[in-house]
PDB file of N, CA and C in Angstrom:
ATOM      1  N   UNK A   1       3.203  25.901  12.511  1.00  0.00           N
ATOM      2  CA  UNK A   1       3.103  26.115  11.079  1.00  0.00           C
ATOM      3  C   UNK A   1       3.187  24.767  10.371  1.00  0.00           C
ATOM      4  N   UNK A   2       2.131  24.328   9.617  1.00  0.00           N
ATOM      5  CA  UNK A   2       1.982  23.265   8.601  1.00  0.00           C
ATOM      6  C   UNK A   2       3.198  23.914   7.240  1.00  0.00           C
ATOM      7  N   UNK A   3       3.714  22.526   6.898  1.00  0.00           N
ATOM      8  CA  UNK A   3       4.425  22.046   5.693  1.00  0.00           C
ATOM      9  C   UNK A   3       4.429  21.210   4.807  1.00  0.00           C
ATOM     10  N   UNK A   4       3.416  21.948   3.757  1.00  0.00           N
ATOM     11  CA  UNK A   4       3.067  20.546   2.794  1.00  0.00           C
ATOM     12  C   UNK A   4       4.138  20.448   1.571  1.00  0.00           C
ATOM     13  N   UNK A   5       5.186  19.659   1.814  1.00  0.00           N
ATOM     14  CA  UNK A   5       5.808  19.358   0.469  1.00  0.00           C
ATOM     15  C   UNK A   5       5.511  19.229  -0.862  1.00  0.00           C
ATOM     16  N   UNK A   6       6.036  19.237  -1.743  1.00  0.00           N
ATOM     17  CA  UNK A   6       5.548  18.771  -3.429  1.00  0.00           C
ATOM     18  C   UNK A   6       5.749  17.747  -3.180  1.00  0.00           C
ATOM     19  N   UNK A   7       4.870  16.978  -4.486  1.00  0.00           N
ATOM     20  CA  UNK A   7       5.572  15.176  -4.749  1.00  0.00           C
ATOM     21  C   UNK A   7       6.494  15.021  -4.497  1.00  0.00           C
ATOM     22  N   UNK A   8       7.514  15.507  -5.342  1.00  0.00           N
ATOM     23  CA  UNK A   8       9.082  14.741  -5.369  1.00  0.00           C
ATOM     24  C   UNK A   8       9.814  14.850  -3.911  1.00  0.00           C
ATOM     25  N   UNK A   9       9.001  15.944  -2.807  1.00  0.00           N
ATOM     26  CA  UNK A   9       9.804  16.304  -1.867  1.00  0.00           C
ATOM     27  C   UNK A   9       9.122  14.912  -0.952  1.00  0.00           C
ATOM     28  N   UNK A  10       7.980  15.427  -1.343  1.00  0.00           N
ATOM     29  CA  UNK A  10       6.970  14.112  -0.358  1.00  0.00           C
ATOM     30  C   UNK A  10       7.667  12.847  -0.760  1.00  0.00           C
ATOM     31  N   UNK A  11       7.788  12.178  -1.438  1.00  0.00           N
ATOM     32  CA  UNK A  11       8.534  10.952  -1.986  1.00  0.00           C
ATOM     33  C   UNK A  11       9.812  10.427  -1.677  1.00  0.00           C
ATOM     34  N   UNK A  12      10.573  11.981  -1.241  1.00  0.00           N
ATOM     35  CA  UNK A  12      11.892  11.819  -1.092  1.00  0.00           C
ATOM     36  C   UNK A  12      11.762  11.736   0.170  1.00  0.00           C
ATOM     37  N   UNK A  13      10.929  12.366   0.906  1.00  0.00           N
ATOM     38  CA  UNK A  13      10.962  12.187   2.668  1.00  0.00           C
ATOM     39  C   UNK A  13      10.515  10.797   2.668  1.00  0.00           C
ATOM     40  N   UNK A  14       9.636   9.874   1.930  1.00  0.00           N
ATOM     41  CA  UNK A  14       8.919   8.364   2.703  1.00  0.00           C
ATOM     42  C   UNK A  14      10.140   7.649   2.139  1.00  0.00           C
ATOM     43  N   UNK A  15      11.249   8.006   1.219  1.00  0.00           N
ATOM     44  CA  UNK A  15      11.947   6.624   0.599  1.00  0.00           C
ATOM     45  C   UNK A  15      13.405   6.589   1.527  1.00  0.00           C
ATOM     46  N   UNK A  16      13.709   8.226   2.239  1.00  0.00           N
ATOM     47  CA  UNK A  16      14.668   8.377   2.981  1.00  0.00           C
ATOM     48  C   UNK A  16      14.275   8.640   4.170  1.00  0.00           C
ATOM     49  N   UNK A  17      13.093   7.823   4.952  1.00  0.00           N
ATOM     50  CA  UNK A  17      12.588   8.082   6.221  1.00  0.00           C
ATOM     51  C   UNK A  17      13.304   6.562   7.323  1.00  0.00           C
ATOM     52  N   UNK A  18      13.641   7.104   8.141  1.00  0.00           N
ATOM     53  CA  UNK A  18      13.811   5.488   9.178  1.00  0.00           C
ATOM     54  C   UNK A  18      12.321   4.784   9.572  1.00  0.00           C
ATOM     55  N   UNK A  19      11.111   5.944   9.634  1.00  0.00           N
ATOM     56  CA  UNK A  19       9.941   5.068   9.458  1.00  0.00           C
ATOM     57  C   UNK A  19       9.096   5.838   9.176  1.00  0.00           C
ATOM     58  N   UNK A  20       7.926   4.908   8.402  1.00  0.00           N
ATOM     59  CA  UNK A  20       6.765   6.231   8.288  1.00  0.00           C
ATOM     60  C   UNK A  20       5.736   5.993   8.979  1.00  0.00           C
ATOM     61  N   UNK A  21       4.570   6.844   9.481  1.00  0.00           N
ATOM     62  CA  UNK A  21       3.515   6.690  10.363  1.00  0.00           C
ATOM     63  C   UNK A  21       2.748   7.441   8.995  1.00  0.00           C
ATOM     64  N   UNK A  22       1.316   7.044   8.776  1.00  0.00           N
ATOM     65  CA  UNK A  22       0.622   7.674   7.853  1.00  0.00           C
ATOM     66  C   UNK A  22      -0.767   7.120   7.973  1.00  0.00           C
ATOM     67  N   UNK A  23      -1.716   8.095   7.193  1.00  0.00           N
ATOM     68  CA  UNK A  23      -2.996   7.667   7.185  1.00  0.00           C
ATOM     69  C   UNK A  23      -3.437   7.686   6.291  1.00  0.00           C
ATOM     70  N   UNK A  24      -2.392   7.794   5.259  1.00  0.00           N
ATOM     71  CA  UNK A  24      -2.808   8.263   3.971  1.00  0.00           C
ATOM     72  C   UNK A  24      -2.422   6.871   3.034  1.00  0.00           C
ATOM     73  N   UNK A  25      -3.580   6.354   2.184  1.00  0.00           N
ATOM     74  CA  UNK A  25      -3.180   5.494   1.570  1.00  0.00           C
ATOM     75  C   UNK A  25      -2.118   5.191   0.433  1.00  0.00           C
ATOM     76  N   UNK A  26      -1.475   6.558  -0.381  1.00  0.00           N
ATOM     77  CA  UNK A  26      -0.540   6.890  -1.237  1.00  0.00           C
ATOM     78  C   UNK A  26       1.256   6.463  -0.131  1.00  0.00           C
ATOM     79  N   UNK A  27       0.730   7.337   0.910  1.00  0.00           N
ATOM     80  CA  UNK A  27       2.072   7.065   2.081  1.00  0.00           C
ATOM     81  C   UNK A  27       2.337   5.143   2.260  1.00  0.00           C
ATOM     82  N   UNK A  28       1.145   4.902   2.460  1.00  0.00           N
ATOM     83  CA  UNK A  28       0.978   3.214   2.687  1.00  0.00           C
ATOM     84  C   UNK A  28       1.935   2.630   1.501  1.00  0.00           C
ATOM     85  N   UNK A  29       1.094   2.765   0.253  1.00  0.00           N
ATOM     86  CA  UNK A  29       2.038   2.467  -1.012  1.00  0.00           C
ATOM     87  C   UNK A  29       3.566   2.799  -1.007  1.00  0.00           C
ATOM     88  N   UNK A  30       3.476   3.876  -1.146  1.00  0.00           N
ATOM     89  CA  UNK A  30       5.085   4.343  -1.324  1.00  0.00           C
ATOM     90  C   UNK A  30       6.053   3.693  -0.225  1.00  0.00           C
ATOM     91  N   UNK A  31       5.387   3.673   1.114  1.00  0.00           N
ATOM     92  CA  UNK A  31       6.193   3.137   2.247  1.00  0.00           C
ATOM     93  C   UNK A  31       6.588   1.363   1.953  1.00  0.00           C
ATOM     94  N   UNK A  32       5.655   0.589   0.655  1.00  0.00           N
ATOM     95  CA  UNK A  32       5.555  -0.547   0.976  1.00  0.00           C
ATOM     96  C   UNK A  32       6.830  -0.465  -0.401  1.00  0.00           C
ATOM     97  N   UNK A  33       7.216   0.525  -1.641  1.00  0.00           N
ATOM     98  CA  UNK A  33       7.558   0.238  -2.546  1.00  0.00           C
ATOM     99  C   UNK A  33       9.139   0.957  -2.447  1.00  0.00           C
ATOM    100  N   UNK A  34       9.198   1.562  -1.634  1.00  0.00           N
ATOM    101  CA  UNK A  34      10.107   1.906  -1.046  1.00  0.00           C
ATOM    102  C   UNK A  34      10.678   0.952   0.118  1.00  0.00           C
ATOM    103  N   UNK A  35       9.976  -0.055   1.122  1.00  0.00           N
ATOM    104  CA  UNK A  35      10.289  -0.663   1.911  1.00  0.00           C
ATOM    105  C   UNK A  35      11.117   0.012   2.981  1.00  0.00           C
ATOM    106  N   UNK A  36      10.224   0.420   3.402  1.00  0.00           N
ATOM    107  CA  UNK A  36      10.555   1.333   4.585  1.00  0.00           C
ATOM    108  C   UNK A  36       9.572   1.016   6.009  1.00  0.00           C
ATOM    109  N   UNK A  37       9.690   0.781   7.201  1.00  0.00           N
ATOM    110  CA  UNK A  37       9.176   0.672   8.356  1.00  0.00           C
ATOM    111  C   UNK A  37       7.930   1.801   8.159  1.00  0.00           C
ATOM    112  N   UNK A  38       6.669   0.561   8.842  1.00  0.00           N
ATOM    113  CA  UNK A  38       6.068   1.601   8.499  1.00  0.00           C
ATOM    114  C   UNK A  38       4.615   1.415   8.878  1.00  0.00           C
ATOM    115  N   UNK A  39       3.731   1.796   9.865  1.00  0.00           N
ATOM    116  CA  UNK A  39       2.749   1.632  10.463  1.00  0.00           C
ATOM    117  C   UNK A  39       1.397   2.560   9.667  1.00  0.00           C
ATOM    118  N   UNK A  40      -0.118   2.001   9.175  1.00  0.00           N
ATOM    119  CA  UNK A  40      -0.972   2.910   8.370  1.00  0.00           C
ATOM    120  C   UNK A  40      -2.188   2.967   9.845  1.00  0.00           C
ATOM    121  N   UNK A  41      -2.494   4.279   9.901  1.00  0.00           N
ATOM    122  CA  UNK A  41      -3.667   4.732  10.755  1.00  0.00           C
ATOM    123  C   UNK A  41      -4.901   4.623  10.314  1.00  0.00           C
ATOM    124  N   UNK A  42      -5.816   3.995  10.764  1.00  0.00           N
ATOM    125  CA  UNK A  42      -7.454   3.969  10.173  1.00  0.00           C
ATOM    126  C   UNK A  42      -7.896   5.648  10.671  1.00  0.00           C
ATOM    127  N   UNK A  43      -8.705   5.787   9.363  1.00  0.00           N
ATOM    128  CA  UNK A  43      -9.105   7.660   9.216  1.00  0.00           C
ATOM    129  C   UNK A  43     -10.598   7.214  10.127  1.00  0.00           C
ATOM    130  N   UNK A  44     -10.847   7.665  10.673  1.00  0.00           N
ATOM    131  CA  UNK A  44     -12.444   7.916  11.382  1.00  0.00           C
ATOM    132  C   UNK A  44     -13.474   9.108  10.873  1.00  0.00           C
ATOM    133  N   UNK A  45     -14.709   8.575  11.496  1.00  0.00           N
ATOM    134  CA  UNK A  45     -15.446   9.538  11.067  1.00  0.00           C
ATOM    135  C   UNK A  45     -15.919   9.720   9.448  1.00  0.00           C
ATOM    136  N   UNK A  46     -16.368  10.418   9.213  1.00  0.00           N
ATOM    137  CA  UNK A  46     -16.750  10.247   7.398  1.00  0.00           C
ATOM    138  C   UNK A  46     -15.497  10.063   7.008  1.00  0.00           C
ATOM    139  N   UNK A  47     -14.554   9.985   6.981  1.00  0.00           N
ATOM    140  CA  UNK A  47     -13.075   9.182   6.264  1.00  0.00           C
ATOM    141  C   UNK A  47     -13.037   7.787   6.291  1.00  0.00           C
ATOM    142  N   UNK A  48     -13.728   7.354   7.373  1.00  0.00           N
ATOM    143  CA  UNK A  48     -13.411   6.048   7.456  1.00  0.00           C
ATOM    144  C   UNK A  48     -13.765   5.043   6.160  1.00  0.00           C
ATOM    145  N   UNK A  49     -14.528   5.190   5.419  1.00  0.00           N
ATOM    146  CA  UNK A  49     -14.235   4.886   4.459  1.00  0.00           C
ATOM    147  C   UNK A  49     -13.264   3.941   3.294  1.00  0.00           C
ATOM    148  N   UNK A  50     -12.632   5.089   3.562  1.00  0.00           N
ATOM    149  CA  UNK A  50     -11.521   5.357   2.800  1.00  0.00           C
ATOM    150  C   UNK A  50     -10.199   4.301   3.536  1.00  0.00           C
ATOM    151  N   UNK A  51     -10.585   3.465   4.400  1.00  0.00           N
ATOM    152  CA  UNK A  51      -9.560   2.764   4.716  1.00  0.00           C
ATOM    153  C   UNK A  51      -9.769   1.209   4.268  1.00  0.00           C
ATOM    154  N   UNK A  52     -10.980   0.969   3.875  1.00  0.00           N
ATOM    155  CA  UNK A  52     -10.953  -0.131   2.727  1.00  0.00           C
ATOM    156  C   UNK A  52     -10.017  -0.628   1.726  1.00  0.00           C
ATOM    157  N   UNK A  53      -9.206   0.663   1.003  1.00  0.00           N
ATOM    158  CA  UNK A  53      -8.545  -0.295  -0.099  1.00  0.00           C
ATOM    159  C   UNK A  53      -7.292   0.134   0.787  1.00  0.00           C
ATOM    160  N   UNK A  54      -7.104   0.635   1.754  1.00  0.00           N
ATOM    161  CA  UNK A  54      -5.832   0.480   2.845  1.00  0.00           C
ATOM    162  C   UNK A  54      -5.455  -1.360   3.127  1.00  0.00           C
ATOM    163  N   UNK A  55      -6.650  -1.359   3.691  1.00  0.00           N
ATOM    164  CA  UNK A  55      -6.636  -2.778   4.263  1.00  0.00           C
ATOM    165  C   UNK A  55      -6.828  -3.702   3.113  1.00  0.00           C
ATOM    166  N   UNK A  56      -7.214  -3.574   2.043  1.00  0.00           N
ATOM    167  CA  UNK A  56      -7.145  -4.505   1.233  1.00  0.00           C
ATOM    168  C   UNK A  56      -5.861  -4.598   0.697  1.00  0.00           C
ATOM    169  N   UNK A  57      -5.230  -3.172   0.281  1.00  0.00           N
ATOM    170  CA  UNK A  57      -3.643  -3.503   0.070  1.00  0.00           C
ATOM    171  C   UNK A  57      -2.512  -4.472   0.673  1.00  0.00           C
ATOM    172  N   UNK A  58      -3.141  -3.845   1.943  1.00  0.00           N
ATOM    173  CA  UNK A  58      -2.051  -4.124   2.918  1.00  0.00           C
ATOM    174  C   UNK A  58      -2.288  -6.082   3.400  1.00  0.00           C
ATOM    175  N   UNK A  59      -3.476  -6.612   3.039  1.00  0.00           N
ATOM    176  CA  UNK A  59      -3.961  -8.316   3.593  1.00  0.00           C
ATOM    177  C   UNK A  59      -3.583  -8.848   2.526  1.00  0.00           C
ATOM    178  N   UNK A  60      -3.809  -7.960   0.829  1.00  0.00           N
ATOM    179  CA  UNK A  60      -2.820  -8.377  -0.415  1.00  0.00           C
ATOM    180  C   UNK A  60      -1.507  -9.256   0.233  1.00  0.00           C
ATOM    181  N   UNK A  61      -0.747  -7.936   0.746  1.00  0.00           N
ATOM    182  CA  UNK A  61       0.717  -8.176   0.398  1.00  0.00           C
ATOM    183  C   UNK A  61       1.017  -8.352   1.970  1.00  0.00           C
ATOM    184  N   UNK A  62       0.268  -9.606   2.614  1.00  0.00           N
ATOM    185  CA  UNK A  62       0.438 -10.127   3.913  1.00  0.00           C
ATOM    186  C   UNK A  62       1.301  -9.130   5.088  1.00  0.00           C
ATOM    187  N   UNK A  63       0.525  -7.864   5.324  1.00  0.00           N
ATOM    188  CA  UNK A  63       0.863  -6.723   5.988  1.00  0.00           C
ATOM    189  C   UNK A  63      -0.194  -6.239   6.776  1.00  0.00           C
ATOM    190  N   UNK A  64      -1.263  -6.928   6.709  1.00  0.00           N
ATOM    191  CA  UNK A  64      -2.657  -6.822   7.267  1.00  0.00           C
ATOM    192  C   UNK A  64      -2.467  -5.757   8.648  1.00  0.00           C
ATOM    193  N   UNK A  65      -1.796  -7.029   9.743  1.00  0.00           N
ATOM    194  CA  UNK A  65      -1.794  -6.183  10.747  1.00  0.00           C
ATOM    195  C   UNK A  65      -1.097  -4.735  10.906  1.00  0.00           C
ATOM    196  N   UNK A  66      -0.437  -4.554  10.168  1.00  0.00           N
ATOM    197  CA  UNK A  66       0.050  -2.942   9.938  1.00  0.00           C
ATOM    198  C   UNK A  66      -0.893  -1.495   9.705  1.00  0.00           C
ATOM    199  N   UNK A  67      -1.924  -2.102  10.111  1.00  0.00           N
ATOM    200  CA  UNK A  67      -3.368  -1.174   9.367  1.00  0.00           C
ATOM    201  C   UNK A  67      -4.137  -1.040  10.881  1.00  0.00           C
ATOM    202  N   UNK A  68      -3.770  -0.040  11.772  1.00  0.00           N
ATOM    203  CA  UNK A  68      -3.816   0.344  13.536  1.00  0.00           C
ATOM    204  C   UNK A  68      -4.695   1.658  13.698  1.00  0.00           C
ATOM    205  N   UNK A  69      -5.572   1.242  14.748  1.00  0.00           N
ATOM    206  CA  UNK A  69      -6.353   2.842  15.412  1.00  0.00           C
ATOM    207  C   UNK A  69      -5.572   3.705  15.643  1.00  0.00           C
ATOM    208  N   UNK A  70      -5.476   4.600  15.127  1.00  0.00           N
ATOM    209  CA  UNK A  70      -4.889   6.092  15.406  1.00  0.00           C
ATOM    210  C   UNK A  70      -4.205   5.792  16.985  1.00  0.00           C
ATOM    211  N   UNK A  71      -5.399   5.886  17.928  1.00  0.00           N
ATOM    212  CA  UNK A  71      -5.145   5.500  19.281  1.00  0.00           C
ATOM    213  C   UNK A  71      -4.403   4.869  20.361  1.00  0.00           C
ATOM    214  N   UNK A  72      -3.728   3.539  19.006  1.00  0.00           N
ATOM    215  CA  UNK A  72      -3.253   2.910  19.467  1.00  0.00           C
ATOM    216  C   UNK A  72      -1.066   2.859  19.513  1.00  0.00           C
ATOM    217  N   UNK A  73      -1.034   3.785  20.477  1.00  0.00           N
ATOM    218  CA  UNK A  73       0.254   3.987  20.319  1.00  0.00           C
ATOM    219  C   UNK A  73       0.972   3.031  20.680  1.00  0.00           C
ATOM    220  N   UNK A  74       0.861   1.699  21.200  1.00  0.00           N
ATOM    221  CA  UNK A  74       1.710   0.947  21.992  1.00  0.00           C
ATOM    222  C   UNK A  74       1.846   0.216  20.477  1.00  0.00           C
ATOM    223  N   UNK A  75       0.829   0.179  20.272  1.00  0.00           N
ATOM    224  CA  UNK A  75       1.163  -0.960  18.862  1.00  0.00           C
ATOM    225  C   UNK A  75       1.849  -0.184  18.078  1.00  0.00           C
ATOM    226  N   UNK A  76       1.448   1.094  17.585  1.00  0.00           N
ATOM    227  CA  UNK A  76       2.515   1.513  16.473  1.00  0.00           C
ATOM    228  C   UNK A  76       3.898   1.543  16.985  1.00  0.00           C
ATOM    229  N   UNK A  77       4.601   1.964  18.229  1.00  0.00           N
ATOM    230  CA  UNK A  77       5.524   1.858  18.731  1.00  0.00           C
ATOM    231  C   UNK A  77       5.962  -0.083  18.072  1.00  0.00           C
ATOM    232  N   UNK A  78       4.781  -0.414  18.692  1.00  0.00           N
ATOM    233  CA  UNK A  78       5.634  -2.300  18.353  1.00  0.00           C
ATOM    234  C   UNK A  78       5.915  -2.683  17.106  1.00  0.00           C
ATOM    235  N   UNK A  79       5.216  -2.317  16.203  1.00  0.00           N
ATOM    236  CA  UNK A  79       5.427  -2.295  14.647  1.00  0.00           C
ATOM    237  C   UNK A  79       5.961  -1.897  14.409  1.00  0.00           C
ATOM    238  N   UNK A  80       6.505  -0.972  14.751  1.00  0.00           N
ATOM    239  CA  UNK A  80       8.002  -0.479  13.863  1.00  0.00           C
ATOM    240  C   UNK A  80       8.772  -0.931  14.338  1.00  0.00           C
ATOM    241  N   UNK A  81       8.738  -1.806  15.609  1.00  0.00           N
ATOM    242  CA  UNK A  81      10.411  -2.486  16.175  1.00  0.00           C
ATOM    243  C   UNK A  81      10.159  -3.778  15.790  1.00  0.00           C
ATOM    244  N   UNK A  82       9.547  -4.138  14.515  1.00  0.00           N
ATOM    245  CA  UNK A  82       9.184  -5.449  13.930  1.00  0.00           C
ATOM    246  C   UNK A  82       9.890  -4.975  12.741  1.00  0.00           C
ATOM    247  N   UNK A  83      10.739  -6.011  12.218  1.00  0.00           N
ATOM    248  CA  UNK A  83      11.001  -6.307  10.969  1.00  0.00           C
ATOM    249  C   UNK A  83      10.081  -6.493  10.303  1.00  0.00           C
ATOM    250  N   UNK A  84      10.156  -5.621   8.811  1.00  0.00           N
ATOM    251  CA  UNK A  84       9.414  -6.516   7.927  1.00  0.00           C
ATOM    252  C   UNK A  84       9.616  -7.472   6.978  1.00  0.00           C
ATOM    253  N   UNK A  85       9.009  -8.433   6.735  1.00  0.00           N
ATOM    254  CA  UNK A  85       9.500  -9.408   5.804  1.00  0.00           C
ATOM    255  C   UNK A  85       9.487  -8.829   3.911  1.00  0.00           C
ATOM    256  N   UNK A  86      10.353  -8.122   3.668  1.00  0.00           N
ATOM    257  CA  UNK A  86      10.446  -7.081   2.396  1.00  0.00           C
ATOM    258  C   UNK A  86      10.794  -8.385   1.083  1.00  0.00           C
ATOM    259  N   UNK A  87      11.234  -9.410   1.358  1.00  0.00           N
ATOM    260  CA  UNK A  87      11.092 -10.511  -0.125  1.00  0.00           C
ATOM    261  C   UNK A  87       9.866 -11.071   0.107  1.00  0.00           C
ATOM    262  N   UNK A  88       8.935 -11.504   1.303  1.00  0.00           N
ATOM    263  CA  UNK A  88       8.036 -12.140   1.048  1.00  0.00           C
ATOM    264  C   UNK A  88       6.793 -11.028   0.786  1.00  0.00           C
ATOM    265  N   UNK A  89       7.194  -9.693   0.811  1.00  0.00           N
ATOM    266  CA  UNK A  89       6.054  -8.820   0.326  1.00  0.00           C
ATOM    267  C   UNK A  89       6.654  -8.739  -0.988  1.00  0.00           C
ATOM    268  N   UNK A  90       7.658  -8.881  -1.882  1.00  0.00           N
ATOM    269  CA  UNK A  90       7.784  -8.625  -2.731  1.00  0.00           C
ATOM    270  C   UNK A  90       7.567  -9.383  -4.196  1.00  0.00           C
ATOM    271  N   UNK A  91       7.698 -10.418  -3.369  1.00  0.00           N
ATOM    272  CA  UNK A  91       6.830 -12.518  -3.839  1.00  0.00           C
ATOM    273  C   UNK A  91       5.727 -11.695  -4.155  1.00  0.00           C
ATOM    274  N   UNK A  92       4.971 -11.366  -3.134  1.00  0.00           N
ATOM    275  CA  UNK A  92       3.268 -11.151  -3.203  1.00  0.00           C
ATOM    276  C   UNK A  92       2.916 -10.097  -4.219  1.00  0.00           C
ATOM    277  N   UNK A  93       4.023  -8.805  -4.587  1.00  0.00           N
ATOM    278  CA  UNK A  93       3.523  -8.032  -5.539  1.00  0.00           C
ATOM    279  C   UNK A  93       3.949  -8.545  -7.159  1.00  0.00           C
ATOM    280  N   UNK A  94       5.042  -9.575  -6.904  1.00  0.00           N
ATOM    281  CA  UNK A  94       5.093 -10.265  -8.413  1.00  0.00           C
ATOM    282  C   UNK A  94       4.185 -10.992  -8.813  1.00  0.00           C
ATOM    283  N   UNK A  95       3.387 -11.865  -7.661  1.00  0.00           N
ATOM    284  CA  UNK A  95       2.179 -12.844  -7.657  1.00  0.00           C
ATOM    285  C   UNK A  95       1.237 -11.701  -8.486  1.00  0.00           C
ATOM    286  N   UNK A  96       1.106 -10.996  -7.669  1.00  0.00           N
ATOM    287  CA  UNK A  96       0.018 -10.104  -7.978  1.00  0.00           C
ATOM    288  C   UNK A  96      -0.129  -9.205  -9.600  1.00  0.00           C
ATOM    289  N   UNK A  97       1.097  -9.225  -9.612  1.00  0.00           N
ATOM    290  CA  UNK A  97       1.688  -8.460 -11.155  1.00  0.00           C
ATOM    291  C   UNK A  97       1.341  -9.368 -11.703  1.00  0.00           C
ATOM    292  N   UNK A  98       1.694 -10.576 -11.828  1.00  0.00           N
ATOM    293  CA  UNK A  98       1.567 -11.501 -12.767  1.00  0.00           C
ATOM    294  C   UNK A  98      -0.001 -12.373 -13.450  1.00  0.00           C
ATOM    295  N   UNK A  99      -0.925 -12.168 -11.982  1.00  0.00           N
ATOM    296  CA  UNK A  99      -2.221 -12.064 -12.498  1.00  0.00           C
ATOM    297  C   UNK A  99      -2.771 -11.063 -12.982  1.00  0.00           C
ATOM    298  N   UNK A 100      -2.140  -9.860 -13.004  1.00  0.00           N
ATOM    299  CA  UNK A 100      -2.665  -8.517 -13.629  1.00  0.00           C
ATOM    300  C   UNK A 100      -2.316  -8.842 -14.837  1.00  0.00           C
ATOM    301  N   UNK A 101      -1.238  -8.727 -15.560  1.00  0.00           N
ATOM    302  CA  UNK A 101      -0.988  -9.422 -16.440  1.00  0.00           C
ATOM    303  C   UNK A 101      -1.788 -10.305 -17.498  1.00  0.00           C
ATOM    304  N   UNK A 102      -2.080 -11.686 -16.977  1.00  0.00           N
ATOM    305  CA  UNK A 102      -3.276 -12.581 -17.280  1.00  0.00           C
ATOM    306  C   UNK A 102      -4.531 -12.468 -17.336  1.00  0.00           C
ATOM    307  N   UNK A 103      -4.778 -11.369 -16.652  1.00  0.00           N
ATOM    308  CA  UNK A 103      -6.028 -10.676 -16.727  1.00  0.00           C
ATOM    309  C   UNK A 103      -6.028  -9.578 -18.009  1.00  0.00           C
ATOM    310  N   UNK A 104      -5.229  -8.839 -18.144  1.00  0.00           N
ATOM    311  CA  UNK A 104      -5.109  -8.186 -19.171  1.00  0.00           C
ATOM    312  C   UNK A 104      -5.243  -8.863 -20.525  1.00  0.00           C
ATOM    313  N   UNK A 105      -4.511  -9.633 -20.641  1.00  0.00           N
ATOM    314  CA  UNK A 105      -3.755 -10.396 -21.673  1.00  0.00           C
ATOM    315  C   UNK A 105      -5.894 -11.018 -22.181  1.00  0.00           C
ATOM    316  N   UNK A 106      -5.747 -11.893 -21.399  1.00  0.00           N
ATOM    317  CA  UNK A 106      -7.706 -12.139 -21.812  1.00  0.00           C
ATOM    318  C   UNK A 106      -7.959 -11.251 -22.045  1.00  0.00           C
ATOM    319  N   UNK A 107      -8.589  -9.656 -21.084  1.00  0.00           N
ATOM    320  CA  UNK A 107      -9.092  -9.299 -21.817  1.00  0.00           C
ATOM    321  C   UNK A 107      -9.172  -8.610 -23.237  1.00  0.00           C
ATOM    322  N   UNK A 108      -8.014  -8.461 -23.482  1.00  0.00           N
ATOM    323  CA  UNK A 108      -7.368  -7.968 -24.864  1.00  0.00           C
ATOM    324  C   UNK A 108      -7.361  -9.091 -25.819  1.00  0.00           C
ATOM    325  N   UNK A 109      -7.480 -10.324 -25.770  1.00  0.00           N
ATOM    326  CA  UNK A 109      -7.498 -11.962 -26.411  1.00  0.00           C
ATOM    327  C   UNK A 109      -8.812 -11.692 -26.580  1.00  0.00           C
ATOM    328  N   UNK A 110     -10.222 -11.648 -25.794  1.00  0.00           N
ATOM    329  CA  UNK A 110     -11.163 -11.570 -25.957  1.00  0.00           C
ATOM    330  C   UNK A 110     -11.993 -10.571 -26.890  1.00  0.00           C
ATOM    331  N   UNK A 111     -10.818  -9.282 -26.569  1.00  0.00           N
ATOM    332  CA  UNK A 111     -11.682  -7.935 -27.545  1.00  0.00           C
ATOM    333  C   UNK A 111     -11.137  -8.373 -28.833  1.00  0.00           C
ATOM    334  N   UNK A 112     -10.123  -8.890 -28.931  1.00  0.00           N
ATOM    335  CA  UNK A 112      -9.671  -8.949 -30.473  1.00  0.00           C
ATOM    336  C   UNK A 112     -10.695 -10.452 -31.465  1.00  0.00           C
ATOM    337  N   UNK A 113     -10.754 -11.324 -30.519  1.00  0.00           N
ATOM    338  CA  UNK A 113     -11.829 -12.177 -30.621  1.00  0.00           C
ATOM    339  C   UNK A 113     -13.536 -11.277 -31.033  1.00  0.00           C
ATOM    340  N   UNK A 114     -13.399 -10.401 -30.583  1.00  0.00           N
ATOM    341  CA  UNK A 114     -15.037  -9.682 -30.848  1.00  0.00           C
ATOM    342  C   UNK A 114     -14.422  -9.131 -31.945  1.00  0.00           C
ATOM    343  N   UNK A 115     -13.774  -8.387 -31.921  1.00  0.00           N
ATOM    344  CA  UNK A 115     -13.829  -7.606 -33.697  1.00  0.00           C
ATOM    345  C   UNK A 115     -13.386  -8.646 -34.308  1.00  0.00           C
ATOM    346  N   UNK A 116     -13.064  -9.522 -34.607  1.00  0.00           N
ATOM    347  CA  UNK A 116     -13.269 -10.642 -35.373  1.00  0.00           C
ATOM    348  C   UNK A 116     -14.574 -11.026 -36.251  1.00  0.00           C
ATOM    349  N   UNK A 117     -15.440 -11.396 -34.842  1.00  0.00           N
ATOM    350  CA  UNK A 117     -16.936 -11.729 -35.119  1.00  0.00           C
ATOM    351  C   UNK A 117     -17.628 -10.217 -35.594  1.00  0.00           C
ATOM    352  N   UNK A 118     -17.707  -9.218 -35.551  1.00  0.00           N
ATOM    353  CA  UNK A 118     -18.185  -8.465 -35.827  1.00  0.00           C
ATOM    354  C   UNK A 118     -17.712  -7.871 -37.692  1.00  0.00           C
TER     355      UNK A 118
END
């Protein structure tokens, strides 16, 4: 018998998990913002896809190799008996905040610059 939790239950299992295994890119997130052990599965087949902004998340916030073939159980086993480095991923999401930020900030400098001219 399958058990699909609600959000808050789902959320509460990845932030109070000893590790997560997932293929799901929301699990990836939460596992990284929560900082929790935590290995992401590439989806195959017409899913595969969908593991693009996996891996782009994850080479973001220097976690690259955490992004494993389903198949590959020896590695997920090894990744989770790896520490993760949780301040230097957390450097990388302030880096990252902070050009979001600057990016915003222009483009809102720029629109207010057009209704100006207009």
């Amino acid at each position: 018998r399958s058990v699909y939790p609600d959000p808050r239950q789902w959320l509460f299992l990845i932030a109070n998990a000893a590790a997560v295994v997932t293929n799901s890119f929301h699990g990836t997130v939460f596992s990284i913002l929560y900082e929790r052990p935590f290995v992401s599965l590439r989806l195959r087949g017409r899913m595969a896809g969908r593991n693009n902004r996996m891996a782009s998340l994850l080479e973001r916030v220097g976690l690259a190799d955490r992004l494993i073939d389903a198949r590959d159980h020896d590695a997920a086993v090894s990744l989770l008996e790896q520490p993760i480095a949780w301040e230097a991923v957390r450097e990388r999401l302030a880096d990252w905040g902070r050009e979001a930020d600057r990016f915003w900030r222009e483009v809102f400098a720029e629109a207010g610059r057009a209704d100006l001219r207009t």
